[in-house]
PDB file of N, CA and C in Angstrom:
ATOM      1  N   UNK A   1     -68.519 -11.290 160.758  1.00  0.00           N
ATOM      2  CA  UNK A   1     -67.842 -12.002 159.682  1.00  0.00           C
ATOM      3  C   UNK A   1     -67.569 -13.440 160.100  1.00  0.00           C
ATOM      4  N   UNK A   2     -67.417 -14.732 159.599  1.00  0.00           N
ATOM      5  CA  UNK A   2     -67.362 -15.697 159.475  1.00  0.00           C
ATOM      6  C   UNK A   2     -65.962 -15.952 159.597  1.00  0.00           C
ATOM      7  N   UNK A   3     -65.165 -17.169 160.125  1.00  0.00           N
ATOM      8  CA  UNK A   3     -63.875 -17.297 160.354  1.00  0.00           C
ATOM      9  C   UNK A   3     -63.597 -18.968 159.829  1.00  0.00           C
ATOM     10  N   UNK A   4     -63.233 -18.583 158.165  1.00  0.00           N
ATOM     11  CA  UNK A   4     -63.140 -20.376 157.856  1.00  0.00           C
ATOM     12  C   UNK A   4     -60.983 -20.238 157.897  1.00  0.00           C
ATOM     13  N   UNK A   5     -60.790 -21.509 159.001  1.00  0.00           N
ATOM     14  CA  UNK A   5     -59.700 -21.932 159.117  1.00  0.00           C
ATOM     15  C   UNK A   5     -59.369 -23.063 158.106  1.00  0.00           C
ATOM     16  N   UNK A   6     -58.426 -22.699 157.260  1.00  0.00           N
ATOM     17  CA  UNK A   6     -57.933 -23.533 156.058  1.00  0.00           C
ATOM     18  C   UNK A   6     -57.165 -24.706 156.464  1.00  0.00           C
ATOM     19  N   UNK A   7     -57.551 -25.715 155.872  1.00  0.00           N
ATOM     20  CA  UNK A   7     -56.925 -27.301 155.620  1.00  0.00           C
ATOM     21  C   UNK A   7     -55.522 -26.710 156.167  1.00  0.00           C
ATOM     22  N   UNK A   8     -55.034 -26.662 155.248  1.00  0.00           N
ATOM     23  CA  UNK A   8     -53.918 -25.628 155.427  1.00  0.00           C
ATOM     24  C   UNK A   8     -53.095 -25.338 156.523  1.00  0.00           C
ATOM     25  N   UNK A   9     -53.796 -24.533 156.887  1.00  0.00           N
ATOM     26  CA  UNK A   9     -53.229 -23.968 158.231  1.00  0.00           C
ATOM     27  C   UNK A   9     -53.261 -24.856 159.534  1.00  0.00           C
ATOM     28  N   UNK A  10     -54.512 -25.618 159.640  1.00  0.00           N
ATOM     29  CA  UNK A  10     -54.514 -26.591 160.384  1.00  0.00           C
ATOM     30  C   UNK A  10     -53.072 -27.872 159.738  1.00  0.00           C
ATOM     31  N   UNK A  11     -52.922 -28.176 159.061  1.00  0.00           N
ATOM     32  CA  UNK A  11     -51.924 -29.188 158.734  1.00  0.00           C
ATOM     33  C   UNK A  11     -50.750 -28.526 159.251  1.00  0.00           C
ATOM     34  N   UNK A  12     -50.209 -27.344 159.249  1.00  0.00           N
ATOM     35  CA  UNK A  12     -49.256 -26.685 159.422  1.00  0.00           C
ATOM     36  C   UNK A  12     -48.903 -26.222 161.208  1.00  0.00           C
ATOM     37  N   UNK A  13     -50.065 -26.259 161.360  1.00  0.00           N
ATOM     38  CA  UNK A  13     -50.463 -26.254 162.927  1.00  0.00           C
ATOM     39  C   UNK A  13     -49.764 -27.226 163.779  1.00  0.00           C
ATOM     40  N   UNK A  14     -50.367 -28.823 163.291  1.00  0.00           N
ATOM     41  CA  UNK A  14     -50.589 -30.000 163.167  1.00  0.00           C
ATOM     42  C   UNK A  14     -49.022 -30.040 163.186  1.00  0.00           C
ATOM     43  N   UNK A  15     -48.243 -29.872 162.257  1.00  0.00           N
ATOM     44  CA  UNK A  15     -47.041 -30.648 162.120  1.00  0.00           C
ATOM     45  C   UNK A  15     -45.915 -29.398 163.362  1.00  0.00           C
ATOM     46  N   UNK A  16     -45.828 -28.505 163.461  1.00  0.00           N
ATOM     47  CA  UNK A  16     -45.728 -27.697 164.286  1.00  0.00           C
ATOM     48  C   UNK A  16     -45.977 -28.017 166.157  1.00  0.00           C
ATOM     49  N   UNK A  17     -46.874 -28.796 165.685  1.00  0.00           N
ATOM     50  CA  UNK A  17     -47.084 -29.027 167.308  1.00  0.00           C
ATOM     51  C   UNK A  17     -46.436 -30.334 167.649  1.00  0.00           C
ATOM     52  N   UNK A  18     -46.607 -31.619 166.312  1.00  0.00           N
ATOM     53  CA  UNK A  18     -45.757 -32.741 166.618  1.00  0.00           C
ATOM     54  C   UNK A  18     -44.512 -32.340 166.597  1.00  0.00           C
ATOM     55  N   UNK A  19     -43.587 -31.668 165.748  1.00  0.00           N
ATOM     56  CA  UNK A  19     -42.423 -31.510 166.598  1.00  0.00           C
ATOM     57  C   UNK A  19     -42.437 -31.142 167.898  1.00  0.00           C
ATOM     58  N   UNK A  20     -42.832 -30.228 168.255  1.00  0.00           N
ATOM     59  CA  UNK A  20     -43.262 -29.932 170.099  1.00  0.00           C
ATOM     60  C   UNK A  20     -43.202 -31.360 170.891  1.00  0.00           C
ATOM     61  N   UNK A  21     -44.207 -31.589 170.454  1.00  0.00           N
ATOM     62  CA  UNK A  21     -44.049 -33.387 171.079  1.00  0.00           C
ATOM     63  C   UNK A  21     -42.793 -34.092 171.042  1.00  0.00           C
ATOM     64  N   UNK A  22     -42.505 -34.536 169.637  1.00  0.00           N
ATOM     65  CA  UNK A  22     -41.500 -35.294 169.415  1.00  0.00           C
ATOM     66  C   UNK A  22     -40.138 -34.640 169.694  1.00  0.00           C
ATOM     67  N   UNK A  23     -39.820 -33.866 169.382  1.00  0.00           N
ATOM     68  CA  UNK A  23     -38.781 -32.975 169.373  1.00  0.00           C
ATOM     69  C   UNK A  23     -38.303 -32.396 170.586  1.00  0.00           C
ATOM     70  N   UNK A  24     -39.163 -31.884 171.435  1.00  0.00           N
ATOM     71  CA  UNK A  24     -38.370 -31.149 172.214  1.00  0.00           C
ATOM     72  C   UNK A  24     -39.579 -31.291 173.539  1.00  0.00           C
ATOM     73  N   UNK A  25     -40.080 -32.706 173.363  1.00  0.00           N
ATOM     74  CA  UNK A  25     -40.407 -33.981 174.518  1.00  0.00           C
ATOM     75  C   UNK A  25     -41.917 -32.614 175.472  1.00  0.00           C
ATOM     76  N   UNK A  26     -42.485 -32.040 174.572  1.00  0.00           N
ATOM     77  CA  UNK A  26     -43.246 -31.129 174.985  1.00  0.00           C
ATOM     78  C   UNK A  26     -45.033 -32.225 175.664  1.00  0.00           C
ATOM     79  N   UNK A  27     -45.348 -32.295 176.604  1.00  0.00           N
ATOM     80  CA  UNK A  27     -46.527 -32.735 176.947  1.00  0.00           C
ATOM     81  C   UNK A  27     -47.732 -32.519 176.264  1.00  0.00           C
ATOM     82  N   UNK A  28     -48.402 -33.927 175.515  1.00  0.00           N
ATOM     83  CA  UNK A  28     -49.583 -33.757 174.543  1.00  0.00           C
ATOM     84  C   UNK A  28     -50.466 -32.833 175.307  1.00  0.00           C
ATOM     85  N   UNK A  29     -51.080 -32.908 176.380  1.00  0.00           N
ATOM     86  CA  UNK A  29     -52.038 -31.969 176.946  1.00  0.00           C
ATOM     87  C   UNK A  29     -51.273 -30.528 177.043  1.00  0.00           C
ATOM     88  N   UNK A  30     -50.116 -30.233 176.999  1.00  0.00           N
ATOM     89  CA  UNK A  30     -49.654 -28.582 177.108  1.00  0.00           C
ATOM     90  C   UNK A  30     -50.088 -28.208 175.013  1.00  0.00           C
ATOM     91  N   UNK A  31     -49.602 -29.184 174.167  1.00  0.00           N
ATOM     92  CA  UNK A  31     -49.580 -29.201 172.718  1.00  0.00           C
ATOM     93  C   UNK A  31     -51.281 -29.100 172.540  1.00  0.00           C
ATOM     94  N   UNK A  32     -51.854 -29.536 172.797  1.00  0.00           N
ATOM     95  CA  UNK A  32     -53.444 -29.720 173.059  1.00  0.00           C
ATOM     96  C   UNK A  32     -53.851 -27.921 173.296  1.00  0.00           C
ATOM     97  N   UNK A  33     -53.683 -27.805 174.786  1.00  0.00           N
ATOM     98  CA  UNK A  33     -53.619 -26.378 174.990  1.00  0.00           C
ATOM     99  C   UNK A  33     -53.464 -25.452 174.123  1.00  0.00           C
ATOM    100  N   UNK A  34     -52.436 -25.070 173.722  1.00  0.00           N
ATOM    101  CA  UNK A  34     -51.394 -24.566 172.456  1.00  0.00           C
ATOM    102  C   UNK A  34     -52.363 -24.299 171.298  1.00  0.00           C
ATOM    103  N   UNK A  35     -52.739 -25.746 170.519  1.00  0.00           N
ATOM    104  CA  UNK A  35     -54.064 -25.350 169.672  1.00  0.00           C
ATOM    105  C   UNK A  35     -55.091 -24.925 169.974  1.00  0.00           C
ATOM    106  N   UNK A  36     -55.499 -25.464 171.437  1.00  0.00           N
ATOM    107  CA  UNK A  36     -56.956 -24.479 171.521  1.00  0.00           C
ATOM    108  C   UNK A  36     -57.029 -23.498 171.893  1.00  0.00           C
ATOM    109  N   UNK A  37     -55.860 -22.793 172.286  1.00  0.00           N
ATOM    110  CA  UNK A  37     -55.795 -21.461 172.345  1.00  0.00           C
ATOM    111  C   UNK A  37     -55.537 -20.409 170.927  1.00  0.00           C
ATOM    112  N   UNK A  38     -54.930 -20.941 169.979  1.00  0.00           N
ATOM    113  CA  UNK A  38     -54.676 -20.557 169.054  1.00  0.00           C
ATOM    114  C   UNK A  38     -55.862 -20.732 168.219  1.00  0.00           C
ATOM    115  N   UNK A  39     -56.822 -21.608 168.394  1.00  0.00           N
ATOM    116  CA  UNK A  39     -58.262 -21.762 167.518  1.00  0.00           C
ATOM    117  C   UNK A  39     -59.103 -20.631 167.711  1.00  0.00           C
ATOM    118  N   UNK A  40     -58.951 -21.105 169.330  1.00  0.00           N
ATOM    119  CA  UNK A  40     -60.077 -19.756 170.249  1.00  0.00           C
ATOM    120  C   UNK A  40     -59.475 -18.567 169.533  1.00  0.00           C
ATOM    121  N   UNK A  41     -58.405 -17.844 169.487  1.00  0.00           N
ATOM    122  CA  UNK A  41     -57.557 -16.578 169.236  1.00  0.00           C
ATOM    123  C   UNK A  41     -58.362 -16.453 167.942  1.00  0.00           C
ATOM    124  N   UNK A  42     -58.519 -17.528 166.922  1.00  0.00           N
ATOM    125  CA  UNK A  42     -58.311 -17.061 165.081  1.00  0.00           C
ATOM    126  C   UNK A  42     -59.938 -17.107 165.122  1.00  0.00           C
ATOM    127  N   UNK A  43     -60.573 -17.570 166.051  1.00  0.00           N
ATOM    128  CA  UNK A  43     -62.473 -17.554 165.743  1.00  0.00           C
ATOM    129  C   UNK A  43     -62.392 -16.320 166.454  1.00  0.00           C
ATOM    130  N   UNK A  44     -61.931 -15.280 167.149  1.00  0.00           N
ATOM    131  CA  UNK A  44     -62.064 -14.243 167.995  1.00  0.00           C
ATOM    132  C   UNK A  44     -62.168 -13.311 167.135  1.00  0.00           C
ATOM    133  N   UNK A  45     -61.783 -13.340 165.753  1.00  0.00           N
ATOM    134  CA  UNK A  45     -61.368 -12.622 164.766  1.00  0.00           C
ATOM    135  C   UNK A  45     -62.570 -11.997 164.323  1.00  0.00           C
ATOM    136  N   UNK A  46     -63.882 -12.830 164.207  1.00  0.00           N
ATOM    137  CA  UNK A  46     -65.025 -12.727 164.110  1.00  0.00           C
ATOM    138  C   UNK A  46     -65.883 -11.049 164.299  1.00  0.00           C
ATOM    139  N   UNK A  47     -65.900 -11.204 165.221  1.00  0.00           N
ATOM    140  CA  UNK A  47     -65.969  -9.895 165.897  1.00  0.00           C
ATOM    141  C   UNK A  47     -65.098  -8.815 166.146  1.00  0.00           C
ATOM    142  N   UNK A  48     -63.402  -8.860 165.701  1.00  0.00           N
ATOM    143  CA  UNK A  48     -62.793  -7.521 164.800  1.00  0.00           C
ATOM    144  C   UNK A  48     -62.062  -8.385 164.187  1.00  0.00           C
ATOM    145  N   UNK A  49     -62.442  -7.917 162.941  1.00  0.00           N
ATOM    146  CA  UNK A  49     -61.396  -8.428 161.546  1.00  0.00           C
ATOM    147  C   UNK A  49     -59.793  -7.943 161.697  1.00  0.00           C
ATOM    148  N   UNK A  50     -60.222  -6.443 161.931  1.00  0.00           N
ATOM    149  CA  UNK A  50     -59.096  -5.429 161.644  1.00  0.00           C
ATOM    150  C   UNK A  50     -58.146  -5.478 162.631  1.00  0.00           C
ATOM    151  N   UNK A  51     -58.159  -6.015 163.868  1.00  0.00           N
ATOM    152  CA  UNK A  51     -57.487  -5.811 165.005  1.00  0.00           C
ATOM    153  C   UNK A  51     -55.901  -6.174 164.738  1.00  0.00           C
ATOM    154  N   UNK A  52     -55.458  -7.296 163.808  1.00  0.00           N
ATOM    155  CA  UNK A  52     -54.496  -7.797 163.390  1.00  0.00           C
ATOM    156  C   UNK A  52     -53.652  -6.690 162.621  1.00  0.00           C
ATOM    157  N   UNK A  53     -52.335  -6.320 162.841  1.00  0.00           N
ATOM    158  CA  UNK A  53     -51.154  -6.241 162.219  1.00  0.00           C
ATOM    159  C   UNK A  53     -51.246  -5.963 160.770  1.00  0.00           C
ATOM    160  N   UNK A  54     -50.992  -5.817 160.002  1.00  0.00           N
ATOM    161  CA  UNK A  54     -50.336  -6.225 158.405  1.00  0.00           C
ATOM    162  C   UNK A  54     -49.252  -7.012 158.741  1.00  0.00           C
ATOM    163  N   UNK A  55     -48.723  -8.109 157.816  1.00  0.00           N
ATOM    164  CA  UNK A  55     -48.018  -9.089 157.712  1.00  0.00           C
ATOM    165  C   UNK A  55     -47.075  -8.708 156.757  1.00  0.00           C
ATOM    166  N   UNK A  56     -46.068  -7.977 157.424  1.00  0.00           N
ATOM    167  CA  UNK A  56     -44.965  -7.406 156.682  1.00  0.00           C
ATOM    168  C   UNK A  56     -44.383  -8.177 155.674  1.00  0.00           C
ATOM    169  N   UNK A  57     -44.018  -9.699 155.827  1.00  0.00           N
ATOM    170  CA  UNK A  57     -43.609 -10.886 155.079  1.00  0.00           C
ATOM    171  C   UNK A  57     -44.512 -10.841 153.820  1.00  0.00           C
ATOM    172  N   UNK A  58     -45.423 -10.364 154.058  1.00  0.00           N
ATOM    173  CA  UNK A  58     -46.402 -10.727 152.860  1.00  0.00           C
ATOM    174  C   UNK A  58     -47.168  -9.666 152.324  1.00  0.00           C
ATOM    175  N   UNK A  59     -46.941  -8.609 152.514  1.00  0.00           N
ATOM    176  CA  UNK A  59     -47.178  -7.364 151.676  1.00  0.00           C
ATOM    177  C   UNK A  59     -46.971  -7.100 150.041  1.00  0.00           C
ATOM    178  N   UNK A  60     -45.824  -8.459 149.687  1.00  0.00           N
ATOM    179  CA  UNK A  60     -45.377  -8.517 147.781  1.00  0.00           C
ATOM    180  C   UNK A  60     -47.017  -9.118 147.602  1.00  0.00           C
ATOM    181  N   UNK A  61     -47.702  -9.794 148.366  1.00  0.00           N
ATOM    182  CA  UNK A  61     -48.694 -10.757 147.681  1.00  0.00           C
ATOM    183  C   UNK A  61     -49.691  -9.823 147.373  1.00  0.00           C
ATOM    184  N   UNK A  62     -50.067  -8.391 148.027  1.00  0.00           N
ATOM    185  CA  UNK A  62     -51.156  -7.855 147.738  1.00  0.00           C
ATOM    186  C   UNK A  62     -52.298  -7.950 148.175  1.00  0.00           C
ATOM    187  N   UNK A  63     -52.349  -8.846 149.263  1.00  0.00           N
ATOM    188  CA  UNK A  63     -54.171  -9.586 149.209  1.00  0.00           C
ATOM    189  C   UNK A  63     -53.990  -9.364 150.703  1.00  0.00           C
ATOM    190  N   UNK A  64     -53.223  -8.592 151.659  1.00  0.00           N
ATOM    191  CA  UNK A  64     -53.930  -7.714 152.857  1.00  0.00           C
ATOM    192  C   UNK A  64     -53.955  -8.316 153.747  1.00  0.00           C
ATOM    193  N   UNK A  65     -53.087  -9.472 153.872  1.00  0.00           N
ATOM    194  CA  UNK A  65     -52.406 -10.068 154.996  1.00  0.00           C
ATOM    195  C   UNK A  65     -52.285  -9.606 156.375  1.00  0.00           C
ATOM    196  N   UNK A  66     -53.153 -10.151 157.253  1.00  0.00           N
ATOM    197  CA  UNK A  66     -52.571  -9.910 159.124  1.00  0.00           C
ATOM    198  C   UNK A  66     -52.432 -10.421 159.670  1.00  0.00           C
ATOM    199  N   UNK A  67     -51.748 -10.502 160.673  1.00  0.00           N
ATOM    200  CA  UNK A  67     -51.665 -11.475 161.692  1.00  0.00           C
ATOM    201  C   UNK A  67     -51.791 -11.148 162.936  1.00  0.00           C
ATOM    202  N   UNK A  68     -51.938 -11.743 164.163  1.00  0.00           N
ATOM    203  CA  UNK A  68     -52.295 -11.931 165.819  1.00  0.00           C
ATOM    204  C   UNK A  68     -51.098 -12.432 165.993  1.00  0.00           C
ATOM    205  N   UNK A  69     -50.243 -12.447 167.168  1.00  0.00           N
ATOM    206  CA  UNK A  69     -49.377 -12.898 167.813  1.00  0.00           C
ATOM    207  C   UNK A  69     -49.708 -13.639 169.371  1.00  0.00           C
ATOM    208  N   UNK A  70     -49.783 -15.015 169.185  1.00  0.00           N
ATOM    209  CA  UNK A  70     -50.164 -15.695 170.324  1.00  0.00           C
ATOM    210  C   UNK A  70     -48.912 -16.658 170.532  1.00  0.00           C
ATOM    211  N   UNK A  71     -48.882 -16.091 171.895  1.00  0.00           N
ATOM    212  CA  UNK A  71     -47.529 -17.252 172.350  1.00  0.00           C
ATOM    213  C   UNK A  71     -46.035 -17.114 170.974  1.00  0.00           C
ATOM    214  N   UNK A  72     -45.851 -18.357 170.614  1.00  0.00           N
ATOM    215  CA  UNK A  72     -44.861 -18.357 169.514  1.00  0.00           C
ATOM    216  C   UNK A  72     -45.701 -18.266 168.191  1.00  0.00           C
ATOM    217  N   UNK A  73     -46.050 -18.388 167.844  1.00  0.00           N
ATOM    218  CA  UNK A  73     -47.118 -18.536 166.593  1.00  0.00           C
ATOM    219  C   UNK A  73     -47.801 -17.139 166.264  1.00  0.00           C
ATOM    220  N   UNK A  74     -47.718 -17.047 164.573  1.00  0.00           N
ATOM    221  CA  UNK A  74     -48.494 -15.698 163.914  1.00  0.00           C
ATOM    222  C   UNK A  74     -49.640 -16.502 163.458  1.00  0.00           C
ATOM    223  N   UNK A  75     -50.738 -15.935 163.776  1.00  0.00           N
ATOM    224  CA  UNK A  75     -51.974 -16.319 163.311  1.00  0.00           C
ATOM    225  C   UNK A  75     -52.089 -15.223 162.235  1.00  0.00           C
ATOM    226  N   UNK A  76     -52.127 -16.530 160.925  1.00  0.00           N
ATOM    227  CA  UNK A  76     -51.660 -15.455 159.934  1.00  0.00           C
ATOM    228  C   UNK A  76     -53.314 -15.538 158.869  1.00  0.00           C
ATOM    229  N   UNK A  77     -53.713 -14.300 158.601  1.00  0.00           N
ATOM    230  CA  UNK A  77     -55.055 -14.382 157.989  1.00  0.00           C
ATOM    231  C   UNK A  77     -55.322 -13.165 157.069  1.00  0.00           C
ATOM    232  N   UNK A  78     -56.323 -13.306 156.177  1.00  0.00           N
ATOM    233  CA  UNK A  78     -56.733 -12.660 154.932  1.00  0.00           C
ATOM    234  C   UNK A  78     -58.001 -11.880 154.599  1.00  0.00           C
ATOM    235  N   UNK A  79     -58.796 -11.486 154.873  1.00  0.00           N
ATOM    236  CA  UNK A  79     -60.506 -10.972 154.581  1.00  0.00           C
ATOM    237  C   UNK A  79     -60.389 -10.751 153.332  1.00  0.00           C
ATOM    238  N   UNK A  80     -61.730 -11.405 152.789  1.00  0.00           N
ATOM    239  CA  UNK A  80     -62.221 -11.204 151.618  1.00  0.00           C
ATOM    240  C   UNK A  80     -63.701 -11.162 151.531  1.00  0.00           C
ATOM    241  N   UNK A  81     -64.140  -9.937 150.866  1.00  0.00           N
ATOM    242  CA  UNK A  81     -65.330  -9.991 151.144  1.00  0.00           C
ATOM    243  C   UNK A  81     -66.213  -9.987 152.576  1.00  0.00           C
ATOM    244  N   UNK A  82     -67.021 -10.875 152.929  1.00  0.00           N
ATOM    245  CA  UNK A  82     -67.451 -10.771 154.550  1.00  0.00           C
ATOM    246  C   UNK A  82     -67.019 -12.084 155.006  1.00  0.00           C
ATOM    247  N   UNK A  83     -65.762 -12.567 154.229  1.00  0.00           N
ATOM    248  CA  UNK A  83     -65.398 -13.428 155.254  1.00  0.00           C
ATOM    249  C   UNK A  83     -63.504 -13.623 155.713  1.00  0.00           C
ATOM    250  N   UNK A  84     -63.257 -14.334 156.757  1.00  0.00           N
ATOM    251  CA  UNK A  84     -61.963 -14.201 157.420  1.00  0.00           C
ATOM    252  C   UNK A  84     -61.523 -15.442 157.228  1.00  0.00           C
ATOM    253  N   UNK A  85     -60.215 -15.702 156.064  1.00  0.00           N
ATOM    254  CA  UNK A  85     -59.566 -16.655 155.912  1.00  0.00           C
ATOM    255  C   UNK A  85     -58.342 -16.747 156.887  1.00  0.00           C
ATOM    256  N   UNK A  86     -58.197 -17.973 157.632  1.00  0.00           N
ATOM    257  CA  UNK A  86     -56.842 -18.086 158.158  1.00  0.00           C
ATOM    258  C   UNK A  86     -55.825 -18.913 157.722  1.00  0.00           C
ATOM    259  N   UNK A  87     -54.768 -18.226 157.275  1.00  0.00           N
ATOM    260  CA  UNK A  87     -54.510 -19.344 156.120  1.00  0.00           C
ATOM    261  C   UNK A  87     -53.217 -19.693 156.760  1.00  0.00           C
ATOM    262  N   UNK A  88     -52.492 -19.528 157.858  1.00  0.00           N
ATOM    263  CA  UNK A  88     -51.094 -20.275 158.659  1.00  0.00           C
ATOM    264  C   UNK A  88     -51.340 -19.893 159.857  1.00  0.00           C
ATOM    265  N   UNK A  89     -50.877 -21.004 160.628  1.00  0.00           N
ATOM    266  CA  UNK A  89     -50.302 -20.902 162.421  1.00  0.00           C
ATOM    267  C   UNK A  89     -48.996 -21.305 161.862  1.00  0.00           C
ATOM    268  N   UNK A  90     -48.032 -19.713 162.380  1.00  0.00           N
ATOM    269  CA  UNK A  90     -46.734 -20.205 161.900  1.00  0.00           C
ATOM    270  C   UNK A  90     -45.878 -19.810 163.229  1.00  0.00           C
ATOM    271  N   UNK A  91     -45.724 -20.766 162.888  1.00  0.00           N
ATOM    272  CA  UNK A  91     -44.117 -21.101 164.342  1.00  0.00           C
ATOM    273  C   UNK A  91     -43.104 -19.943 164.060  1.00  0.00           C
ATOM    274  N   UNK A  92     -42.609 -19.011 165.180  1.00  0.00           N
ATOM    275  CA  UNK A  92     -41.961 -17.854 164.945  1.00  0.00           C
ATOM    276  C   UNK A  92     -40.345 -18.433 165.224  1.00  0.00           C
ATOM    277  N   UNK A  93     -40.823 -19.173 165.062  1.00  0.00           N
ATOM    278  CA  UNK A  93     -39.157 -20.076 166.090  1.00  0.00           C
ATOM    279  C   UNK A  93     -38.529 -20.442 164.289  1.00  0.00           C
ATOM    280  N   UNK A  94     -39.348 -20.076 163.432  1.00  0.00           N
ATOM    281  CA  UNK A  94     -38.524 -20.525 162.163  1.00  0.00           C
ATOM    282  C   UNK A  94     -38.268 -19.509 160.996  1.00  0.00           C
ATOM    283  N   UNK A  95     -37.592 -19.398 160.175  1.00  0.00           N
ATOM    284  CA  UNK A  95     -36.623 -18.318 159.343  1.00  0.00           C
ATOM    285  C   UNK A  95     -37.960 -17.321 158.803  1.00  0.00           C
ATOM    286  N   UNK A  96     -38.228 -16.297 159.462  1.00  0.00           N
ATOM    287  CA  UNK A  96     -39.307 -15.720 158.938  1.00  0.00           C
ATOM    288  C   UNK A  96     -39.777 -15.509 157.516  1.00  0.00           C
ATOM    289  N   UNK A  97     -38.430 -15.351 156.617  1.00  0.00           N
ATOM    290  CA  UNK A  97     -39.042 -15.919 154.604  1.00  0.00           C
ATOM    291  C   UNK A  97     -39.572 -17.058 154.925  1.00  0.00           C
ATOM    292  N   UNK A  98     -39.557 -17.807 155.504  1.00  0.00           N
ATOM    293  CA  UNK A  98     -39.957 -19.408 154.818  1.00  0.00           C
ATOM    294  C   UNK A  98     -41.632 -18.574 155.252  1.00  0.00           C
ATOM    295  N   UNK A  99     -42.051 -18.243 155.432  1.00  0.00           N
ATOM    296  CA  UNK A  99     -43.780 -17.255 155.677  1.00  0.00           C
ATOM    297  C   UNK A  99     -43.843 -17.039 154.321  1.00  0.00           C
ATOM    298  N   UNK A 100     -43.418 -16.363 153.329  1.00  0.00           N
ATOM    299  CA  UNK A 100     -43.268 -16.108 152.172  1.00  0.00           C
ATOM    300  C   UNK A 100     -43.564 -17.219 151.187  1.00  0.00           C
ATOM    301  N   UNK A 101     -42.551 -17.858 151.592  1.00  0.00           N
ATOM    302  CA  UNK A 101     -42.663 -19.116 150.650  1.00  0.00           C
ATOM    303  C   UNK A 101     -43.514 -19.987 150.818  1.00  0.00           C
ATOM    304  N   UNK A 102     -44.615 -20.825 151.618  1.00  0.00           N
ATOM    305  CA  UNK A 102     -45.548 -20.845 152.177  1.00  0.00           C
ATOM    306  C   UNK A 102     -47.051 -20.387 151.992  1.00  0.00           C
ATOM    307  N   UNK A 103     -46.619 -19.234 151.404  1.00  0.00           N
ATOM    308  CA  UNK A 103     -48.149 -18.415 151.551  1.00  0.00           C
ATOM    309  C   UNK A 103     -48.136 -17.818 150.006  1.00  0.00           C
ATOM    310  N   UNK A 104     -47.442 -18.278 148.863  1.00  0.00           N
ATOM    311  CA  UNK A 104     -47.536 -17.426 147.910  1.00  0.00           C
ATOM    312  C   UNK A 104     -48.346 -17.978 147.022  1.00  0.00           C
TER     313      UNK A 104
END
């Protein structure tokens, strides 16, 4: 199966990691790290779709939500058809509804 990572999720990634930086004075090359481990993790998907969780937060939506747990972050993703949407890298460090609200 194919693993398209959404605008989306990358922006969310993206702003997630600049606080890291800015915020709580985290080293661009550790923040660097961080995403490419979390990229590598959501293309891994490729080769088992299913391995992921159900995404308890998001079970009202219907559409079969899972996620991976890497480090702080839910690699949060969808299959449809023969392919694997990832549609959030979400920071666990924040009010787990706001996942909800986010993804609806």
């Amino acid at each position: 199966m194919e693993v398209v990572i959404t605008d989306q999720s990358l922006t969310r990634l993206e702003k997630s990691l600049h606080f890291y930086i800015t915020e709580l004075e985290m080293p661009v090359e550790k923040a660097i790290e961080i995403k490419d481990t979390l990229l590598r993790r959501a293309r891994s998907l490729s080769g088992q779709p299913y391995k992921g969780q159900f995404e308890p937060y998001l079970t009202k939506l219907n559409q079969g939500h899972r996620r991976l747990i890497e480090g702080n972050f839910k690699i949060v993703y969808r299959i449809e058809n023969d392919m694997i949407y990832v549609v959030d890298f979400f920071d666990s460090h924040q009010e787990p509804n706001k996942l909800l609200k986010r993804n609806k």
